[in-house]
Protein backbone atom coordinates (compact mmCIF):
# COMPACT_ATOMS: atom_id res chain seq x y z
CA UNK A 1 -17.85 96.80 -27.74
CA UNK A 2 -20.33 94.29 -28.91
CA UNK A 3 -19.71 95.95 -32.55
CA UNK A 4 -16.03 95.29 -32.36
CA UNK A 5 -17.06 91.64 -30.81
CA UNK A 6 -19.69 91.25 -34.08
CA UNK A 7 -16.67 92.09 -36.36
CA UNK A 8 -14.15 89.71 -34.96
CA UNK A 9 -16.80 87.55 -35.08
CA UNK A 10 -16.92 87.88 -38.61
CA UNK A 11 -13.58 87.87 -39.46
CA UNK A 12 -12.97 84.44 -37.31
CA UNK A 13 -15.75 82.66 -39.43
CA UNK A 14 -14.29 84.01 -42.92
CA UNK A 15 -10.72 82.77 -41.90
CA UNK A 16 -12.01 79.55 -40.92
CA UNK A 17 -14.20 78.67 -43.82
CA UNK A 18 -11.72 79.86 -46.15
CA UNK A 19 -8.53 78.35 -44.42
CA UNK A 20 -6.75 75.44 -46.51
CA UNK A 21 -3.43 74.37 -45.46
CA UNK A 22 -2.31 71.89 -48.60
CA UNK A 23 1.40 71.31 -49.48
CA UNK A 24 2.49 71.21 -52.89
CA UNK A 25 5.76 68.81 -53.63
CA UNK A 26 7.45 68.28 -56.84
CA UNK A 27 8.97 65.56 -59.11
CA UNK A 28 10.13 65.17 -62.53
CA UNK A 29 9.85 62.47 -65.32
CA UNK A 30 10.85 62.24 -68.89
CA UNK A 31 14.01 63.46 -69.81
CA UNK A 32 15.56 64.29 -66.62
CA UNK A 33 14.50 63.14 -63.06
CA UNK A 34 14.59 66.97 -61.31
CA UNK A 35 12.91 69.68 -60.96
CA UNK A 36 15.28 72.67 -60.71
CA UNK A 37 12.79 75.67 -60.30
CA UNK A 38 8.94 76.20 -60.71
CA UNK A 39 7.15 79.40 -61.39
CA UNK A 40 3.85 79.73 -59.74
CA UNK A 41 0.93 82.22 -60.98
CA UNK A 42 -1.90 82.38 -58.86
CA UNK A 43 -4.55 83.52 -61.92
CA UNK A 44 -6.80 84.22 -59.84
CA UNK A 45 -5.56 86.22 -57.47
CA UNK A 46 -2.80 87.69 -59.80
CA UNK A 47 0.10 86.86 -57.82
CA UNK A 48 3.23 84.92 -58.69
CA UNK A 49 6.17 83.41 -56.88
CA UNK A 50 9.46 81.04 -58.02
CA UNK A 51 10.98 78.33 -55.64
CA UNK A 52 13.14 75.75 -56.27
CA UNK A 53 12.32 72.64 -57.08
CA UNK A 54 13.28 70.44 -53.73
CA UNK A 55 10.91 73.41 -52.01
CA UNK A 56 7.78 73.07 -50.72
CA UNK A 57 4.42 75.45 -51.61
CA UNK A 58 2.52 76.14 -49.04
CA UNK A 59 -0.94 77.27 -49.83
CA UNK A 60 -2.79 78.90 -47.27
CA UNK A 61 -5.64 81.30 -46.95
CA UNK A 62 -5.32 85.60 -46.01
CA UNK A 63 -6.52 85.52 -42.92
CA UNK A 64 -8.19 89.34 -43.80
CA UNK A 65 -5.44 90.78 -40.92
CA UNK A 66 -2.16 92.44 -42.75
CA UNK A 67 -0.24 91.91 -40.12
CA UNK A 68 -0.54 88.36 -40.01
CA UNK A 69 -0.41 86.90 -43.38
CA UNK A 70 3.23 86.17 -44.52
CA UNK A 71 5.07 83.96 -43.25
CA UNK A 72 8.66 86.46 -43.52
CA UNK A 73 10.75 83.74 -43.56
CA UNK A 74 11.16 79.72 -44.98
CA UNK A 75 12.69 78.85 -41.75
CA UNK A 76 9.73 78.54 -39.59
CA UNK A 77 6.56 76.00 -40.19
CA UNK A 78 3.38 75.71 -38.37
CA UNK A 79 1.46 72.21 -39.07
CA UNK A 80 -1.29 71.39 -38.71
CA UNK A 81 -2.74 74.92 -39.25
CA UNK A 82 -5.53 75.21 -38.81
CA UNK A 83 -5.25 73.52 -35.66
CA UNK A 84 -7.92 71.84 -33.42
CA UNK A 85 -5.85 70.52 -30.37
CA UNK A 86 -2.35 70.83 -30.74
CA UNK A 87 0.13 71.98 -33.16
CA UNK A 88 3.58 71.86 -34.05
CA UNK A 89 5.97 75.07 -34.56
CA UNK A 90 9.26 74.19 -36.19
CA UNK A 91 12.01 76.62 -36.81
CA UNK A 92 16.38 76.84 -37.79
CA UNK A 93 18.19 78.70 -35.08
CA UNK A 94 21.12 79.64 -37.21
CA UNK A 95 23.16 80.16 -33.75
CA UNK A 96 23.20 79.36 -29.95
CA UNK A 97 21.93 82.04 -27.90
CA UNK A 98 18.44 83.15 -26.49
CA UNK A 99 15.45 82.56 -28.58
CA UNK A 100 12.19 84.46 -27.63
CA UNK A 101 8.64 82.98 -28.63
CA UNK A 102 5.29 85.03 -28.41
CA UNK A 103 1.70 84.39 -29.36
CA UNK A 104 -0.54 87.33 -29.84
CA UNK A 105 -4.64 87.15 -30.32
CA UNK A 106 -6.17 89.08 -33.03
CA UNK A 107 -6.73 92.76 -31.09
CA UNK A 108 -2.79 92.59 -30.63
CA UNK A 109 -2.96 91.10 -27.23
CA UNK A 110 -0.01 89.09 -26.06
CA UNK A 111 -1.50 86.13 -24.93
CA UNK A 112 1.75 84.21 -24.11
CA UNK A 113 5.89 84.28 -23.96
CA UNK A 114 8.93 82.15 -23.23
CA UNK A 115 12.78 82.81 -23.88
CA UNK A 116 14.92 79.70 -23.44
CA UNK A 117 18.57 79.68 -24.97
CA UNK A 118 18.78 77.02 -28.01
CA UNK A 119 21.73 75.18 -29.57
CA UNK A 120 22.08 75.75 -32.84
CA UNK A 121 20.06 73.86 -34.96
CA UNK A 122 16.09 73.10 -35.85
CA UNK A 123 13.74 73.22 -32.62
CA UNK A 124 10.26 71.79 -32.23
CA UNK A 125 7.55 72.77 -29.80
CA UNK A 126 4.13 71.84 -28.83
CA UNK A 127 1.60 75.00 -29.03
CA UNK A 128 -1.93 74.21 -27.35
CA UNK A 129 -4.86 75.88 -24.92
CA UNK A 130 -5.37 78.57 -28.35
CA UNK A 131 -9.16 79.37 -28.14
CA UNK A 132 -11.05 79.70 -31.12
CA UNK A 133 -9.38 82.40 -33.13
CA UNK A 134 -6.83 83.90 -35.14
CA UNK A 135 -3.65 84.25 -33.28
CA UNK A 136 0.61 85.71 -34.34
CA UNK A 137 2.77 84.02 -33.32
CA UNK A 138 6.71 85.21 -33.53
CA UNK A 139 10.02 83.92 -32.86
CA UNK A 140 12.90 86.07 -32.27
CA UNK A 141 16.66 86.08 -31.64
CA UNK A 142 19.34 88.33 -32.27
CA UNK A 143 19.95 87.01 -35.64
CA UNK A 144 16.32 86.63 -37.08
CA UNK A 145 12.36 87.67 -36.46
CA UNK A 146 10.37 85.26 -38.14
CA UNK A 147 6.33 84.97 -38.21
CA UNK A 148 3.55 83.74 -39.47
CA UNK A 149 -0.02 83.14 -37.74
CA UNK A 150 -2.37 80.02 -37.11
CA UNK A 151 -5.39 79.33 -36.43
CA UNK A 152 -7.66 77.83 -33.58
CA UNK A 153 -10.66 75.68 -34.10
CA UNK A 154 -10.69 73.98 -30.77
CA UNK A 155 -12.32 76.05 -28.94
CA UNK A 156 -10.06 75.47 -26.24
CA UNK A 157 -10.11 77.50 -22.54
CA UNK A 158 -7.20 76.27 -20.61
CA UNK A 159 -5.11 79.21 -22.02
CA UNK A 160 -2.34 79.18 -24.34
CA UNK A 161 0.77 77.10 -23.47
CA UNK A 162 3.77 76.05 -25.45
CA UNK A 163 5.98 72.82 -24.70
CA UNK A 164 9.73 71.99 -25.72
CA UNK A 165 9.58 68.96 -27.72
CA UNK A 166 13.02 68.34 -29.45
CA UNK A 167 15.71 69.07 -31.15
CA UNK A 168 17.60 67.49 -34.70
CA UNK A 169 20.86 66.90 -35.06
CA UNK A 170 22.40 70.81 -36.51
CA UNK A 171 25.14 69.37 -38.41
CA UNK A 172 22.50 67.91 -40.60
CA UNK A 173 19.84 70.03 -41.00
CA UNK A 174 22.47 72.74 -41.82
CA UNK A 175 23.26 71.10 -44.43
CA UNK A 176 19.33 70.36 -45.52
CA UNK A 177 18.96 73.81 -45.27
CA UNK A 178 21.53 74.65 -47.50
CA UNK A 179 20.71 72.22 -50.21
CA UNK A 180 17.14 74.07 -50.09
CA UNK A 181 14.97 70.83 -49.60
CA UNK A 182 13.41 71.57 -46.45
CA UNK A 183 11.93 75.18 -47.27
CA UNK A 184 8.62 76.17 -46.93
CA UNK A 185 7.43 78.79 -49.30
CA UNK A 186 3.54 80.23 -49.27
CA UNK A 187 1.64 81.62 -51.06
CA UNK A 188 -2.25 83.03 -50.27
CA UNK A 189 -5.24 80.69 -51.90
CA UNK A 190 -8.45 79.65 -51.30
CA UNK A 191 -10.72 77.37 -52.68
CA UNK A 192 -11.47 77.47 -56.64
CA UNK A 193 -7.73 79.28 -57.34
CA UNK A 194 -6.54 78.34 -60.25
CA UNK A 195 -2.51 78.05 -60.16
CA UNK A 196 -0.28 77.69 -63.01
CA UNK A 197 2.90 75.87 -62.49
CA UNK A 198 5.93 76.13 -64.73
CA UNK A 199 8.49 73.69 -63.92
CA UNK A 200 11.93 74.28 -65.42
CA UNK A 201 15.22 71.43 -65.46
CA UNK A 202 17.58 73.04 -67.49
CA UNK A 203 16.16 73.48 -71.74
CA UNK A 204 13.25 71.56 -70.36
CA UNK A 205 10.35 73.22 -69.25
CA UNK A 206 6.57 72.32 -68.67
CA UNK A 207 3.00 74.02 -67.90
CA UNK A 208 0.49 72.45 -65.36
CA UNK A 209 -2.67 73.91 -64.10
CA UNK A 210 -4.80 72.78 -61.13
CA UNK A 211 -7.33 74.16 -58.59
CA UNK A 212 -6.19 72.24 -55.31
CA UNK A 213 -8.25 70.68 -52.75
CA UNK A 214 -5.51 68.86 -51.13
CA UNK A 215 -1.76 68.64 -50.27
CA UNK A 216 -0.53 66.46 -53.67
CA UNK A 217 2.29 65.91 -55.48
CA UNK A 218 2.74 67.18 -59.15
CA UNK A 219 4.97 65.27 -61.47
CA UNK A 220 6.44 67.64 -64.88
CA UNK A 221 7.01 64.80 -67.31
CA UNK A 222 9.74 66.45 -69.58
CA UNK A 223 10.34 66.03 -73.14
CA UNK A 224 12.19 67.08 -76.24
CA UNK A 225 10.58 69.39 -78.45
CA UNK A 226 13.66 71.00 -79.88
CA UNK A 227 13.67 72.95 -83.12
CA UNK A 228 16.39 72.77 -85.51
CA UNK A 229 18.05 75.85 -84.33
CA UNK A 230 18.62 74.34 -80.58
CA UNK A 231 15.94 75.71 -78.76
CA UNK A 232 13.50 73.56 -76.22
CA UNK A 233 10.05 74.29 -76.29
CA UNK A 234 7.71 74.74 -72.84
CA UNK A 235 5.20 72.42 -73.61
CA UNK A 236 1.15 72.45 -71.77
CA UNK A 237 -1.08 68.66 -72.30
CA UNK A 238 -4.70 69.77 -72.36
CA UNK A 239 -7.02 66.89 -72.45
CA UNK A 240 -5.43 64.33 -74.73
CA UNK A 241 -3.50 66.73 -76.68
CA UNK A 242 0.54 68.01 -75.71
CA UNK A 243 0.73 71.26 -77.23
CA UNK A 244 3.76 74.07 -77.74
CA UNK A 245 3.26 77.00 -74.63
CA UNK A 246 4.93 79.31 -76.97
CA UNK A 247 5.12 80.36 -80.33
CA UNK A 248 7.27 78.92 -82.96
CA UNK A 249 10.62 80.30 -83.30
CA UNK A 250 12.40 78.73 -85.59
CA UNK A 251 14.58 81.00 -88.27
CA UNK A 252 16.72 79.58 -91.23
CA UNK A 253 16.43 83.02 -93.09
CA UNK A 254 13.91 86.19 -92.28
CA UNK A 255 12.45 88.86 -95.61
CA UNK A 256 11.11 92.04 -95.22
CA UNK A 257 7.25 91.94 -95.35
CA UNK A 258 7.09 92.73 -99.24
CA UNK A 259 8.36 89.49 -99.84
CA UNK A 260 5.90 87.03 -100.20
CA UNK A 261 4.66 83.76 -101.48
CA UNK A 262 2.14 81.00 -102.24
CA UNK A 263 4.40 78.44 -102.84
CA UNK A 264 8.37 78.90 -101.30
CA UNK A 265 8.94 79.40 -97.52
CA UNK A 266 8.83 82.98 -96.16
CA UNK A 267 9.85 83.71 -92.63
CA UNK A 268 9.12 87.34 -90.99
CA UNK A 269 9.67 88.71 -87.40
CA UNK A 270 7.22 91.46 -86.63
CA UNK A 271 8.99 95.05 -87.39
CA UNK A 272 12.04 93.40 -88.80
CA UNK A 273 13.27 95.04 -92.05
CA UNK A 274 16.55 92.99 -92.78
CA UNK A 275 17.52 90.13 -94.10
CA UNK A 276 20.11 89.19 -91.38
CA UNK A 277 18.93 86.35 -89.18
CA UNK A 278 20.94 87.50 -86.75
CA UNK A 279 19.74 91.13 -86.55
CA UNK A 280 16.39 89.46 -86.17
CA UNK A 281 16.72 87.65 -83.14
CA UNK A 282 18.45 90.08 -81.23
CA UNK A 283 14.90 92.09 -81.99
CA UNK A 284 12.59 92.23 -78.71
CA UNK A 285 9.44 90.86 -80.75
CA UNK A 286 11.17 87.61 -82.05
CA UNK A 287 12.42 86.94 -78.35
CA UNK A 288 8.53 87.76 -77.10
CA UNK A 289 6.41 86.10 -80.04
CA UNK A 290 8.54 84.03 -82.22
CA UNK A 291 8.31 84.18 -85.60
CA UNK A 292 5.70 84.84 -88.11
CA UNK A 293 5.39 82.08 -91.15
CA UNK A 294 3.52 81.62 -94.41
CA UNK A 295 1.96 78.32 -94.68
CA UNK A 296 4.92 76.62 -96.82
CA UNK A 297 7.07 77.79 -94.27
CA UNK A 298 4.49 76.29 -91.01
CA UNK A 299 4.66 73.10 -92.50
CA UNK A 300 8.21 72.32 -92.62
CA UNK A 301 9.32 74.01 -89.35
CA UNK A 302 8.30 72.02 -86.52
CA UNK A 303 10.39 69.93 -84.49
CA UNK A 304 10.98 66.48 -85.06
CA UNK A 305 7.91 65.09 -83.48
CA UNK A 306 5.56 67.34 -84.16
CA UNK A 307 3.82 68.65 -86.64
CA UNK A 308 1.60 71.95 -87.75
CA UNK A 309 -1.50 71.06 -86.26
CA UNK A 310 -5.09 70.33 -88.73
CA UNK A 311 -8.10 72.20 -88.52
CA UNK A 312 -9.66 69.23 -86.92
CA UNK A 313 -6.61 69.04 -84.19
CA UNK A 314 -7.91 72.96 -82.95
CA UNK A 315 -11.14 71.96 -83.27
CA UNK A 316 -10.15 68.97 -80.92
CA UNK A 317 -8.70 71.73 -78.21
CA UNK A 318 -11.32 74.31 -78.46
CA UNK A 319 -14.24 71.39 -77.83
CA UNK A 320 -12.13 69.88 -75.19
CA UNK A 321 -11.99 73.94 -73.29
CA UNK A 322 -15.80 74.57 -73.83
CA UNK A 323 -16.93 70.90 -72.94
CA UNK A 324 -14.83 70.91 -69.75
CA UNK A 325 -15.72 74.21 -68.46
CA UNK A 326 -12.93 76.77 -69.89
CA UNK A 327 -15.28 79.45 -71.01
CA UNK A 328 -15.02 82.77 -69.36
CA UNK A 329 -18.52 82.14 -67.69
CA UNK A 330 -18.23 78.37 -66.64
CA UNK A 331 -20.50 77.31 -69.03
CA UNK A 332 -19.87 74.25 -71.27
CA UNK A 333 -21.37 74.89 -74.80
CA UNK A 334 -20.96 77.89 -76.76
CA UNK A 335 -17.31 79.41 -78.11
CA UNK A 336 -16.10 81.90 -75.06
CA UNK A 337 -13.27 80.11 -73.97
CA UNK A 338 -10.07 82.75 -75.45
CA UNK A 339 -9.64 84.01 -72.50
CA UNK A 340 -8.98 80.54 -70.69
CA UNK A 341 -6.11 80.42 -73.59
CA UNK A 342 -4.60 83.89 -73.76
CA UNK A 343 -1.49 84.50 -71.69
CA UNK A 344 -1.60 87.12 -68.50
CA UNK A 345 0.30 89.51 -70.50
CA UNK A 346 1.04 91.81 -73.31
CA UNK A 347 -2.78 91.80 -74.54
CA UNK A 348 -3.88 95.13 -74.91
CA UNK A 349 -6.81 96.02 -72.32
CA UNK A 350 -10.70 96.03 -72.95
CA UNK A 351 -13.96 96.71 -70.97
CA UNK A 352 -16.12 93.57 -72.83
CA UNK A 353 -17.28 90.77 -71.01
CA UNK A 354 -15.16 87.98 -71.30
CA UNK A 355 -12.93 89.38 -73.44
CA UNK A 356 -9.26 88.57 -73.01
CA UNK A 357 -8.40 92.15 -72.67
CA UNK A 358 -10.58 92.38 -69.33
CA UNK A 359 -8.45 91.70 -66.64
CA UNK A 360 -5.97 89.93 -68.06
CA UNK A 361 -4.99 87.95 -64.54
CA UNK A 362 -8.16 86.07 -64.89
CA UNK A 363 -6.31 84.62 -68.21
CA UNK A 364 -4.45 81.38 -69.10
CA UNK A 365 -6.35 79.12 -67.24
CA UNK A 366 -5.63 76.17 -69.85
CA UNK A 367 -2.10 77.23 -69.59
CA UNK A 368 -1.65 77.31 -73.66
CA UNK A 369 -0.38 81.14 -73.33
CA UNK A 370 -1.40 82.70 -76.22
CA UNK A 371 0.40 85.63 -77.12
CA UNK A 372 -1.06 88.64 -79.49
CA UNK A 373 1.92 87.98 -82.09
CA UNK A 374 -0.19 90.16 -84.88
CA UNK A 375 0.12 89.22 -88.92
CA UNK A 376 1.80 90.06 -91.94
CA UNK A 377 -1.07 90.80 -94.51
CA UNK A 378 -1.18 90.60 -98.19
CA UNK A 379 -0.36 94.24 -98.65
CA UNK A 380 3.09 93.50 -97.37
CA UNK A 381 2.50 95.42 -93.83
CA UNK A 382 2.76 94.14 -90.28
CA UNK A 383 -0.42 94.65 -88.32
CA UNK A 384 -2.29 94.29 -84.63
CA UNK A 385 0.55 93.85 -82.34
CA UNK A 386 -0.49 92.98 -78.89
CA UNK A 387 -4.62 93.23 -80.20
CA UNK A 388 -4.12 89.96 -82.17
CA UNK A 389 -2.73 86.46 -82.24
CA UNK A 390 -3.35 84.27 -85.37
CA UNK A 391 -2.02 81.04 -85.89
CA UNK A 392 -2.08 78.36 -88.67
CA UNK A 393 -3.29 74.83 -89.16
CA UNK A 394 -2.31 72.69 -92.15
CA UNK A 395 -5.77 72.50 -93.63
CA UNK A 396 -7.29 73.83 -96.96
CA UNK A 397 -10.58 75.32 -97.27
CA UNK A 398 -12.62 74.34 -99.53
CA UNK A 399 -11.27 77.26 -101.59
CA UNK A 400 -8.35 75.43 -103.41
CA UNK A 401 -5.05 77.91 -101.82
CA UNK A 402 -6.90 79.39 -99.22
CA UNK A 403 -5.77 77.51 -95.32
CA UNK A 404 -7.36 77.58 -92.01
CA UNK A 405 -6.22 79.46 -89.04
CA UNK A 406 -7.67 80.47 -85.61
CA UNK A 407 -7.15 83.98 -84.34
CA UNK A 408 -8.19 85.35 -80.55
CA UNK A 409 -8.67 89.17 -80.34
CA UNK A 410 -8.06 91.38 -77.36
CA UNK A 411 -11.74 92.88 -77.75
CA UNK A 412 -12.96 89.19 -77.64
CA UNK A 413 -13.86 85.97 -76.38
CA UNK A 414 -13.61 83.62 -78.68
CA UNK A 415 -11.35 81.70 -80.61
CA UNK A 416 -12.43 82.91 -84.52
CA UNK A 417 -11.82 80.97 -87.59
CA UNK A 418 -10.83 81.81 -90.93
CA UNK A 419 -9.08 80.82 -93.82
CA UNK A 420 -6.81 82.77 -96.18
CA UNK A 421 -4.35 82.82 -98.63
CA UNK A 422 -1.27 80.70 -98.25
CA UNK A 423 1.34 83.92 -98.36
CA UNK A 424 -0.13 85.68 -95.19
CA UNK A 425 2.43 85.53 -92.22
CA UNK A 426 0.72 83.77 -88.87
CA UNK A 427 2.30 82.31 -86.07
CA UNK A 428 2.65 78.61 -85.61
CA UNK A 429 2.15 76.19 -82.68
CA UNK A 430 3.23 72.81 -83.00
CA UNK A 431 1.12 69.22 -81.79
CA UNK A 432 2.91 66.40 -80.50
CA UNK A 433 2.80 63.50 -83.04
């Protein structure tokens, strides 16, 4: 007994230090004024989600009991949680009839229960009397079994009671419902999560990152970066800097890989053997990574703008990640931050510290999404798929011919650079002007 009383113990004072109960909301600015999905990654954790855009995230801690986690539907909301006096549980009875609520403690126990019969519509009551604790708490009806759990730091004795409070109109809030802007979705987190938010309005689409400490609002600003072939860019800002969070995939005409040259434009897709544009895109690796360019090609292909970015312009981004924290480590000097610009997937896997290959959830924390696109070499072959990424900048070496690039490998953690002849075939990611 007093081991199982040690062990709740425990449990209560990890769910209560960890808790966080922030809201997440949504706007949109730029080219269009909504926000029509967003795509959540929790990198840390490795889990991922989509709502809509008039939705709300909920981000709340595992309370380290399965069976009281998830929340199994939007309908029903629990604020504030965690509570200290009283909360408020709100829930959509989709039809008149008897609705049953129950609160259980953390061994199971029921620890109170009331059935009342509810118009259709959303319902509000008061919950308080929880002591300190972890509690379930479920409402059920013929048409629906929703739960979710909340916790007590009150401390309270007088036992657990719950109140009628009110009732809105159902006419309207059926219709809320059903234009989506009233759902709840959650999502587990806890302090020092990093989440990556994609927000999508049509062609447009955007990257933010954040570690929340609070319920906020996050704005997408939209904008154009639209190749000549039609296609809208996602786009990530990191520091000062709005940067392409894809590769380049614009195709006027595609060669085999023993095509090559110094001076024309070349344009390759990894694999492809034909000359048909067409044939090309319908390939798997131009729809994951884009295209692959020589450097006359990079430098005319951007959208209008942008532009190929300069050595100095990656040098800009790389100091910005390692001054600010992005290596794998946390440390702020020394080049170990590939990892913080590698996407989550299609890197091949590696056992080296740091390196973007080892445990590839813990990637992307800039949001760039770096994909491992590989090269077309000199000797007219396509090489390191999914181990490599290179990419060009519009600067010569001091070898007259010879350009920079930057290249992450899976094996590694930092962002390499090299310069090289003017004919090899590198991905591209474009700079805002």
């Amino acid at each position: 007994m007093k081991k199982f009383k040690f062990i709740l113990a425990f449990l209560l004072a990890v769910s209560i230090t960890t808790a966080q109960d922030y809201e997440i909301m949504f706007t949109a600015s730029g080219e269009t004024s909504t926000v029509v999905t967003v795509e959540v990654e929790n990198l840390t954790k490795g889990t991922s989600l989509t709502l809509g855009g008039f939705d709300i995230l909920h981000l709340l801690a595992p309370s380290g009991i399965e069976s009281i986690t998830n929340n199994n539907n939007n309908n029903l909301k629990i604020y504030p949680n965690p509570v200290k006096d009283i909360s408020r549980l709100e829930f959509y009875n989709s039809k008149t009839g008897n609705v049953t609520i129950e609160i259980f403690d953390i061994s199971g126990k029921k620890v109170f229960g009331t059935t009342n019969k509810l118009l259709k519509g959303t319902h509000t009551y008061l919950i308080d009397g929880l002591k300190t604790g972890i509690y379930l708490i479920r409402v059920i009806s013929p048409d629906y079994n929703y739960k979710s759990r909340i916790i007590s730091l009150g401390g309270n004795s007088s036992g657990a009671n719950i109140i009628y409070y009110e009732s809105s109109d159902s006419e309207i809030e059926e219709k809320n419902i059903l234009k989506g802007n009233k759902n709840i979705v959650e999502m587990e987190y806890n302090d020092g999560d990093v989440i990556l938010l994609k927000g999508i309005s049509g062609l447009y689409s955007r990257i933010v990152t954040l570690v929340p400490t609070e319920s906020q609002t996050v704005n997408f600003e939209f904008i154009l970066c639209y190749d000549a072939d039609g296609y809208n860019y996602t786009v990530v800002t990191i520091g000062s800097q709005t940067w392409m969070a894809e590769n380049l995939r614009y195709l006027p005409s595609v060669s085999a890989p023993n095509v090559g040259s110094n001076i024309n434009p070349v344009y390759y897709v990894f694999g492809n053997q034909s000359t048909s544009v067409e044939t090309a895109k319908a390939t798997s690796n131009y729809q994951t990574y884009g295209v692959l360019y020589n450097l006359p090609a990079a430098t005319v292909s951007c959208p209008v703008g942008w532009h190929l970015p300069s050595d100095a312009e990656w040098t800009e981004l790389t100091d910005y990640l390692i001054t600010n924290g992005y290596n794998y480590d946390g440390t702020t000097e020394g080049n170990k931050m590939a990892k913080s610009m590698a996407a989550t997937t299609l890197w091949l896997t590696h056992g080296n510290e740091g390196a973007i290959g080892n445990d590839l959830t813990e990637n992307n924390k800039s949001g760039f999404s770096a994909l491992p696109g590989g090269l077309r070499n000199s000797g007219n072959n396509f090489i390191q798929l999914e181990s490599d990424g290179s990419w060009w900048s519009a600067t010569e070496s001091d070898e007259p011919g010879k350009y920079w690039r930057r290249i992450m490998r899976y094996y590694g953690s930092t962002v390499d650079r090299y310069y090289y002849d003017a004919e090899f075939g590198f991905s591209v990611r474009c700079v805002k002007n």
